[in-house]
PDB file of N, CA and C in Angstrom:
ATOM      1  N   UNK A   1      14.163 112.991 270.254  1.00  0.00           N
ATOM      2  CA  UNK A   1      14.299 113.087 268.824  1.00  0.00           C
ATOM      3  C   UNK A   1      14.724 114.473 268.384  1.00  0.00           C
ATOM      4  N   UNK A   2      14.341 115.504 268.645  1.00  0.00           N
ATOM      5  CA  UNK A   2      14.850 116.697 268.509  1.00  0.00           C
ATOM      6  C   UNK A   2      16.308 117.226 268.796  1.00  0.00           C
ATOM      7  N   UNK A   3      16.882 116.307 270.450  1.00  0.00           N
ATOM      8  CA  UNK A   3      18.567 116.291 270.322  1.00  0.00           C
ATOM      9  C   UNK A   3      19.138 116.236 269.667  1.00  0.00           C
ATOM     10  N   UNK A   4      18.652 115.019 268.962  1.00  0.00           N
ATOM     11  CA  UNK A   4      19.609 114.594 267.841  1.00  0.00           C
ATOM     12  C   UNK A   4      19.307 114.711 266.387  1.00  0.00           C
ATOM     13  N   UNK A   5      18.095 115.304 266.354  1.00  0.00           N
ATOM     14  CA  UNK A   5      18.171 115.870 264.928  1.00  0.00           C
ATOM     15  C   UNK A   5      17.305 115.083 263.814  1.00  0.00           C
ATOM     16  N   UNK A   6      16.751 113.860 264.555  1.00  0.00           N
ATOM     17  CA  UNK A   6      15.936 112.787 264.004  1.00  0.00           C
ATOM     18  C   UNK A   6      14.188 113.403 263.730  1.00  0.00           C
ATOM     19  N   UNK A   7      14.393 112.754 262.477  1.00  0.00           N
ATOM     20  CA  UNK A   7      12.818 113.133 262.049  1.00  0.00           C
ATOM     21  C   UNK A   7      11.799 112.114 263.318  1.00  0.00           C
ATOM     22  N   UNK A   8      10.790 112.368 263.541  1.00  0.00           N
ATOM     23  CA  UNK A   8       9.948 111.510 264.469  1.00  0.00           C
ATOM     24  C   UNK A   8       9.650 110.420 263.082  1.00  0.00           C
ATOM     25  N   UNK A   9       9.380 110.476 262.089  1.00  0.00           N
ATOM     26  CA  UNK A   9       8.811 109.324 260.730  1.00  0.00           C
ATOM     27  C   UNK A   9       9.652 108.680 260.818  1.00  0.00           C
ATOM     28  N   UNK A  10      11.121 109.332 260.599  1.00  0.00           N
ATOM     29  CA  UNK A  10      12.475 108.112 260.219  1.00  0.00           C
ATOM     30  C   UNK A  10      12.224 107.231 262.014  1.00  0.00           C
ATOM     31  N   UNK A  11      12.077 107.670 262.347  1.00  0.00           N
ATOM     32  CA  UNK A  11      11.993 106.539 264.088  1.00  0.00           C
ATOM     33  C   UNK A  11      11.128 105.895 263.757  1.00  0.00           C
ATOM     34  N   UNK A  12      10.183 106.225 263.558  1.00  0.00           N
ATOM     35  CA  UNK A  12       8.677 105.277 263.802  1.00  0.00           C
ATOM     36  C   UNK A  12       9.033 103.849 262.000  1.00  0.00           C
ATOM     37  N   UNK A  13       9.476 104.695 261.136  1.00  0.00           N
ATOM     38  CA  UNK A  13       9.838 103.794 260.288  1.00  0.00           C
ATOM     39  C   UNK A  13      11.010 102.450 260.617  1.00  0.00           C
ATOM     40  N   UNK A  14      12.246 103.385 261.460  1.00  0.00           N
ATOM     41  CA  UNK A  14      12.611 102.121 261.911  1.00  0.00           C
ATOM     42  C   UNK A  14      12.438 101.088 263.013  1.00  0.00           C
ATOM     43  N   UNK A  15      11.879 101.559 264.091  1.00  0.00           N
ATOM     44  CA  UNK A  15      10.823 100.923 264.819  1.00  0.00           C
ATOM     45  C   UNK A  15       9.711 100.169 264.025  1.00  0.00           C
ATOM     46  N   UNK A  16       9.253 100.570 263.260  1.00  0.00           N
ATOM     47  CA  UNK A  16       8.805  99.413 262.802  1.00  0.00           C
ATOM     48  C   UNK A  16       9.070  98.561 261.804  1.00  0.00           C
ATOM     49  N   UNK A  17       9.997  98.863 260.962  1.00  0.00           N
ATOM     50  CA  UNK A  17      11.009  97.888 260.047  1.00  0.00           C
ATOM     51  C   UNK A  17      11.293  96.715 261.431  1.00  0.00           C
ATOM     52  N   UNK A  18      12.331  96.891 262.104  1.00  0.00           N
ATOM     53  CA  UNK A  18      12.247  96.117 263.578  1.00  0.00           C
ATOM     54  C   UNK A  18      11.535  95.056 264.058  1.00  0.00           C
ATOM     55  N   UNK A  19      10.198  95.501 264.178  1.00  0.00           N
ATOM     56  CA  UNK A  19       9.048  94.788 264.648  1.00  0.00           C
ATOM     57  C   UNK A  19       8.250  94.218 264.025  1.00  0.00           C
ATOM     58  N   UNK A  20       8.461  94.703 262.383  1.00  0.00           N
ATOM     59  CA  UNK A  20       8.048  93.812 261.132  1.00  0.00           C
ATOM     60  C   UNK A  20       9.004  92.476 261.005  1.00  0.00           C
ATOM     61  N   UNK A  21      10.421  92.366 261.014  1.00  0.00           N
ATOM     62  CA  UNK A  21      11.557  91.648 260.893  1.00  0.00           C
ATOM     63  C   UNK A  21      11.060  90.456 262.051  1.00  0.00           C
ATOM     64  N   UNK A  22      10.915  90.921 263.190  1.00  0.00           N
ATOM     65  CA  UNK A  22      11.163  89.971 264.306  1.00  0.00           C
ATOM     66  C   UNK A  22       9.504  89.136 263.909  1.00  0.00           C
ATOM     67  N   UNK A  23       8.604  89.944 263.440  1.00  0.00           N
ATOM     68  CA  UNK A  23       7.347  89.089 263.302  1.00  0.00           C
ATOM     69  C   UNK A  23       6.926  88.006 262.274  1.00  0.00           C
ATOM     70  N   UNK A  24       8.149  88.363 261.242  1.00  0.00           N
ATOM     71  CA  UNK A  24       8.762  87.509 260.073  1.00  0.00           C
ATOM     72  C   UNK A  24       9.482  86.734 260.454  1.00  0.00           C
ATOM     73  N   UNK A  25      10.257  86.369 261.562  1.00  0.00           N
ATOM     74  CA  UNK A  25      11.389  85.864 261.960  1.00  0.00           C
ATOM     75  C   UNK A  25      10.316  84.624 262.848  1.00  0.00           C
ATOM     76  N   UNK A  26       9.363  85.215 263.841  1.00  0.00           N
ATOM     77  CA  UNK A  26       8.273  84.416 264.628  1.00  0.00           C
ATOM     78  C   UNK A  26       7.401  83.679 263.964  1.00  0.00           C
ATOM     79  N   UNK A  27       7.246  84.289 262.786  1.00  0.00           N
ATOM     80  CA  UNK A  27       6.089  83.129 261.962  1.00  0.00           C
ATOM     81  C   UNK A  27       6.477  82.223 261.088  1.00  0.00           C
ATOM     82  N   UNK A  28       7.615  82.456 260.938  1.00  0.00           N
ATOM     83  CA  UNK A  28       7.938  81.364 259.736  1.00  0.00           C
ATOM     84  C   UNK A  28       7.774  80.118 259.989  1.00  0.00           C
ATOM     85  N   UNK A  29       6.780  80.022 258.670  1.00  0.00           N
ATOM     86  CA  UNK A  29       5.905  78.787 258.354  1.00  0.00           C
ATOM     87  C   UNK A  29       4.568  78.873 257.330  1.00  0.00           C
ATOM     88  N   UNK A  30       3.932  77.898 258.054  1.00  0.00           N
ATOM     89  CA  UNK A  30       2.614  78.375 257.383  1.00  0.00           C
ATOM     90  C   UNK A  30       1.547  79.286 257.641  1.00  0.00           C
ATOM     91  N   UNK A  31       0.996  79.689 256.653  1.00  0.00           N
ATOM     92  CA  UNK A  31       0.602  80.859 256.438  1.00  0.00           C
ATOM     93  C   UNK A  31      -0.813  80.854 257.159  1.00  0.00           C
ATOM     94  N   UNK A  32      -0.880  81.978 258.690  1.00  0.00           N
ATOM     95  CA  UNK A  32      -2.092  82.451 259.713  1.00  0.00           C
ATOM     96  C   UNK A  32      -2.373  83.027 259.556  1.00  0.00           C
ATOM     97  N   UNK A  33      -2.457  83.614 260.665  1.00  0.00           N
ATOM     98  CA  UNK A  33      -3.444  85.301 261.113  1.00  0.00           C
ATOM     99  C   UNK A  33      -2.686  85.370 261.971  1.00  0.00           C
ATOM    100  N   UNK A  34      -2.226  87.016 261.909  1.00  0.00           N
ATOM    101  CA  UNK A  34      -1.776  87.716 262.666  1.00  0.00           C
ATOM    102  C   UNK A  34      -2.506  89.057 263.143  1.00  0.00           C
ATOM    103  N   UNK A  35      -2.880  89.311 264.619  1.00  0.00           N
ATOM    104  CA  UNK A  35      -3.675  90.252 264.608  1.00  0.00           C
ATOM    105  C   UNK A  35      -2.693  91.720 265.015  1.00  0.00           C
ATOM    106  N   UNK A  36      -3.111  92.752 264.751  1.00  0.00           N
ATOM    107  CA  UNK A  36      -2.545  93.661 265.605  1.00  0.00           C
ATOM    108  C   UNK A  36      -3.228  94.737 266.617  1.00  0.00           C
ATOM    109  N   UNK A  37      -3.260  94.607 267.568  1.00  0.00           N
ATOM    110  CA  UNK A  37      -3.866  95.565 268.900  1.00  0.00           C
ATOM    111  C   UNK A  37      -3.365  96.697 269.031  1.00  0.00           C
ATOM    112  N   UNK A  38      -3.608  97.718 268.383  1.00  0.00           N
ATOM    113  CA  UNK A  38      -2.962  99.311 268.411  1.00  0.00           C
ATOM    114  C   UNK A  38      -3.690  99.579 269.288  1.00  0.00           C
ATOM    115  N   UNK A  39      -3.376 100.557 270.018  1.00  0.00           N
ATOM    116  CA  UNK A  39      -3.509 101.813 270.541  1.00  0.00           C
ATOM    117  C   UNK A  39      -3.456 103.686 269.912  1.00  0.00           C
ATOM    118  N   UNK A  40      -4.184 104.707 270.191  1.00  0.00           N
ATOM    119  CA  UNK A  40      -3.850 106.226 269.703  1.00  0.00           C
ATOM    120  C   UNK A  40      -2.727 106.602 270.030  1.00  0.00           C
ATOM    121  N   UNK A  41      -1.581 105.922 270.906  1.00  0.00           N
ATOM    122  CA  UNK A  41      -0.387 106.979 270.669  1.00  0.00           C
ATOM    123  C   UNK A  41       0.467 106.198 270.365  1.00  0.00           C
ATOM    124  N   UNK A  42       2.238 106.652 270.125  1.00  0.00           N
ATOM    125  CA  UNK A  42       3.104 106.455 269.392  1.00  0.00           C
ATOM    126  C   UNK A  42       3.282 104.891 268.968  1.00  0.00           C
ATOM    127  N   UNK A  43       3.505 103.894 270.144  1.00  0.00           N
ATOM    128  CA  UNK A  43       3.466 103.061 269.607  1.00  0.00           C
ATOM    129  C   UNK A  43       2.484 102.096 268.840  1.00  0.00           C
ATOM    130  N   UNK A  44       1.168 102.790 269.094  1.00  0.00           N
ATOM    131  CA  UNK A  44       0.002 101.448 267.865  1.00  0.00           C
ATOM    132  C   UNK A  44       0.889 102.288 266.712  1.00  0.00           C
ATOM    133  N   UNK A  45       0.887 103.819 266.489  1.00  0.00           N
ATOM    134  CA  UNK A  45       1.701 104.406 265.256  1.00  0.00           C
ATOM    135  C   UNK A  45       2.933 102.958 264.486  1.00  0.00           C
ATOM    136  N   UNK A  46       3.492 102.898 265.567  1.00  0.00           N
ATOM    137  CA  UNK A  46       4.486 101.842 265.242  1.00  0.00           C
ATOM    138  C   UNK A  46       3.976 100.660 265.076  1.00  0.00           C
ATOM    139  N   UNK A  47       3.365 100.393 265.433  1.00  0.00           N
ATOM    140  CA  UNK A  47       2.467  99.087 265.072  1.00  0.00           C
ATOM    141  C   UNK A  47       1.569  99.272 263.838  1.00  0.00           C
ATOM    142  N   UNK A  48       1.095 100.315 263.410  1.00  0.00           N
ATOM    143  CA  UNK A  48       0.559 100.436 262.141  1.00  0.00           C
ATOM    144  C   UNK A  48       1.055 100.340 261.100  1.00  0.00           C
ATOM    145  N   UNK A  49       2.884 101.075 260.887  1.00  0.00           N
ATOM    146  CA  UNK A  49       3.561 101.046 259.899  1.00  0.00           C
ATOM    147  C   UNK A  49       3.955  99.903 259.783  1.00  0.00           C
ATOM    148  N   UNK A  50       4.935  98.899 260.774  1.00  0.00           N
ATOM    149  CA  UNK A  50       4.801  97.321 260.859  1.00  0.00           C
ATOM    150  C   UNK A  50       3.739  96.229 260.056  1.00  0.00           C
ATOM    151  N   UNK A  51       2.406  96.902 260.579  1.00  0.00           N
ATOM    152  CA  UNK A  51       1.196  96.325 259.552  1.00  0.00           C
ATOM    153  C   UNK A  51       1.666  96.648 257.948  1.00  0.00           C
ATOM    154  N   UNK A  52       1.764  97.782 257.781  1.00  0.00           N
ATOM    155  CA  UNK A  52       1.956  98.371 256.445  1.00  0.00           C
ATOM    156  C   UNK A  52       2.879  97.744 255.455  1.00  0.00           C
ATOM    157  N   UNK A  53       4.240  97.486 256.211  1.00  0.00           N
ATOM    158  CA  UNK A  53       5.281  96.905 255.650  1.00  0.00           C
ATOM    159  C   UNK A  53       5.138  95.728 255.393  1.00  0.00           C
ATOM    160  N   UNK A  54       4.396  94.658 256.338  1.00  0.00           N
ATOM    161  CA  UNK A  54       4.277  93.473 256.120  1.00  0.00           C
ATOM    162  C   UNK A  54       3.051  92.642 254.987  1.00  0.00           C
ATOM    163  N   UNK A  55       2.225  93.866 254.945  1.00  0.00           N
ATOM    164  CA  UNK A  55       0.929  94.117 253.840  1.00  0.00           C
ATOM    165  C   UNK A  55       1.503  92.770 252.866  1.00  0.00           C
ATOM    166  N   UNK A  56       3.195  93.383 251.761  1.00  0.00           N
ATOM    167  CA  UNK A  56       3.035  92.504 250.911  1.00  0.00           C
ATOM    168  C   UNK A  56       4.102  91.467 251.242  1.00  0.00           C
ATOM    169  N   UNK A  57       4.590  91.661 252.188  1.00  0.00           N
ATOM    170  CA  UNK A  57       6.110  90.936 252.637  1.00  0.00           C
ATOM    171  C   UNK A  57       5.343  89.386 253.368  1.00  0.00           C
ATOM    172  N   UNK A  58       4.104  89.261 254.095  1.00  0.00           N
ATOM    173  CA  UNK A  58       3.858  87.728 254.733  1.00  0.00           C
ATOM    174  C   UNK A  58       2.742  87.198 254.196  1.00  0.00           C
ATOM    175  N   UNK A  59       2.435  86.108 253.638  1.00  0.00           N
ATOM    176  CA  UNK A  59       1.734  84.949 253.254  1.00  0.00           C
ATOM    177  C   UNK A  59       0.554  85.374 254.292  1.00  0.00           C
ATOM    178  N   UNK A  60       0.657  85.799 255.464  1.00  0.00           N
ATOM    179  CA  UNK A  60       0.068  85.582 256.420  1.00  0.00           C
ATOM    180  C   UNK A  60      -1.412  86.546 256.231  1.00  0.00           C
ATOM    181  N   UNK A  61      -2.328  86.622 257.058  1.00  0.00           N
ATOM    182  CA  UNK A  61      -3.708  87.817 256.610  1.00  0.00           C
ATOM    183  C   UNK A  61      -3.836  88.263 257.811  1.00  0.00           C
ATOM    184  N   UNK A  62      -3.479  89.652 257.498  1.00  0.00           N
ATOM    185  CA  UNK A  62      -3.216  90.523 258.988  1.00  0.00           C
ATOM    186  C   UNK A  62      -4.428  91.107 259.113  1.00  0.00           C
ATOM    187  N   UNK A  63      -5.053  91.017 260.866  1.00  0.00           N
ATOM    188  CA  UNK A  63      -5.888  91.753 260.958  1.00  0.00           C
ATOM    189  C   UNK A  63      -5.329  92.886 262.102  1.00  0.00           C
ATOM    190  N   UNK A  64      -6.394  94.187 262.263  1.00  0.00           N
ATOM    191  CA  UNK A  64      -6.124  95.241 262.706  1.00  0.00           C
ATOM    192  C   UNK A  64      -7.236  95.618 263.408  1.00  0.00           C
ATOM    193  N   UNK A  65      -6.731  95.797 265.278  1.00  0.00           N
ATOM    194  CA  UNK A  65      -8.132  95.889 266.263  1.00  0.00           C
ATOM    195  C   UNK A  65      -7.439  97.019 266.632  1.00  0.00           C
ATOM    196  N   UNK A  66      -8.451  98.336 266.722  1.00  0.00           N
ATOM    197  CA  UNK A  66      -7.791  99.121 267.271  1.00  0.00           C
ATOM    198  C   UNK A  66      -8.959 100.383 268.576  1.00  0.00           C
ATOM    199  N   UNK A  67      -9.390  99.395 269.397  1.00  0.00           N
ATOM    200  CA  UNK A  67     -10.639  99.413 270.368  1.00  0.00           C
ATOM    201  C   UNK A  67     -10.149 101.001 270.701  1.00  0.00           C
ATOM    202  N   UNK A  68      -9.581 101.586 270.927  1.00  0.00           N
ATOM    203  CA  UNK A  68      -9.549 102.755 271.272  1.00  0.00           C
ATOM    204  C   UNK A  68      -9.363 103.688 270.771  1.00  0.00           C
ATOM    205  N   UNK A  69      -9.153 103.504 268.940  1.00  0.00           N
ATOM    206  CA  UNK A  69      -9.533 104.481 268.259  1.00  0.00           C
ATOM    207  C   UNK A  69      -7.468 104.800 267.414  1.00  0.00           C
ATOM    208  N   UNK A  70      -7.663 104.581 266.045  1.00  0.00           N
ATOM    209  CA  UNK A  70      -6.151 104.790 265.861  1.00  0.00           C
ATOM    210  C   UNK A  70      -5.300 105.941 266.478  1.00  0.00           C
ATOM    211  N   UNK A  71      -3.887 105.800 266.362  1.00  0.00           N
ATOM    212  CA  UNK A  71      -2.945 106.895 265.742  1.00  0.00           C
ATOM    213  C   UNK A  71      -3.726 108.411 265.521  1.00  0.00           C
ATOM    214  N   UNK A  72      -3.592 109.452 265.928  1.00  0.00           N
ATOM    215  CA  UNK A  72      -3.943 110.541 265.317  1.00  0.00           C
ATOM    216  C   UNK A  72      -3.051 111.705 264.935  1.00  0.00           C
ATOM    217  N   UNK A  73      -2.026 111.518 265.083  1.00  0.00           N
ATOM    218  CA  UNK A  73      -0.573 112.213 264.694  1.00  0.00           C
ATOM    219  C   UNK A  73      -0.654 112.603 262.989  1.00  0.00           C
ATOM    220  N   UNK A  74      -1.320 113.429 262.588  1.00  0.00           N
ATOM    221  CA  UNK A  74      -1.162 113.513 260.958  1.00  0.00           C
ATOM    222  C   UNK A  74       0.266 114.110 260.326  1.00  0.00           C
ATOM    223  N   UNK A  75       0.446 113.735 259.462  1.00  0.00           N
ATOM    224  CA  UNK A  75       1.847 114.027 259.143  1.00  0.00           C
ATOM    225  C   UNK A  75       2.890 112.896 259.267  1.00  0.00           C
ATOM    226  N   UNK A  76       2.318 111.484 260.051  1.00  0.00           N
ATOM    227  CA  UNK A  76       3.105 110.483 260.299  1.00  0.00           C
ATOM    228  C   UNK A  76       3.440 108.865 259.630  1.00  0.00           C
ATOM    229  N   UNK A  77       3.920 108.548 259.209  1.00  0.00           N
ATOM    230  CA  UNK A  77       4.297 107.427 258.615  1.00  0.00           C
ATOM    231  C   UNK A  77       3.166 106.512 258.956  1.00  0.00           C
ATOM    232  N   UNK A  78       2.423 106.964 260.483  1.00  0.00           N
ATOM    233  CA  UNK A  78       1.285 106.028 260.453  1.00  0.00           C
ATOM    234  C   UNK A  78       0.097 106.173 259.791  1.00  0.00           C
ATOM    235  N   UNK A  79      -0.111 107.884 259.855  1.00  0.00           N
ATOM    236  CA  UNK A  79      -1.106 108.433 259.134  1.00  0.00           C
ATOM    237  C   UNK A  79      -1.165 107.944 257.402  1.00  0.00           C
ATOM    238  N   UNK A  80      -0.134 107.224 256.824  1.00  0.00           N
ATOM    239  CA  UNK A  80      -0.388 107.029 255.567  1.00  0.00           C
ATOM    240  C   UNK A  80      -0.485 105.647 255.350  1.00  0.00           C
TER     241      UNK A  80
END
């Protein structure tokens, strides 16, 4: 990310725009549970903002397990 000049947020935002899309794309239908299994480094990050985005975008009621403790990167698209 630094090669090229990319913020680490703008990645993790579109990484998870991405992984929000394809999970919209997998559920369509009626309205579940979707859980999400984060992890503390980059990608539960990406998996958190994904949660975030989809907050008002799916019918669906997202839950959030995150056994090892969130994201701790402050300053990050996940952190908010």
């Amino acid at each position: 990310q630094q090669e090229l000049g990319l913020a680490a947020g703008l990645l993790m935002e579109n990484a998870a725009l991405a992984l929000a899309q394809l999970i919209q794309h997998l559920t369509d239908g009626p309205a579940g549970s979707i859980i999400f299994l984060v992890g503390p480094g980059n990608n539960g990050g990406d998996a958190l903002v994904a949660l975030r985005q989809l907050h008002q975008a799916t019918p669906h009621r997202l839950y959030l397990w995150a056994p090892l403790g969130l994201p701790r990167q402050m300053g990050s698209p996940a952190a908010d």
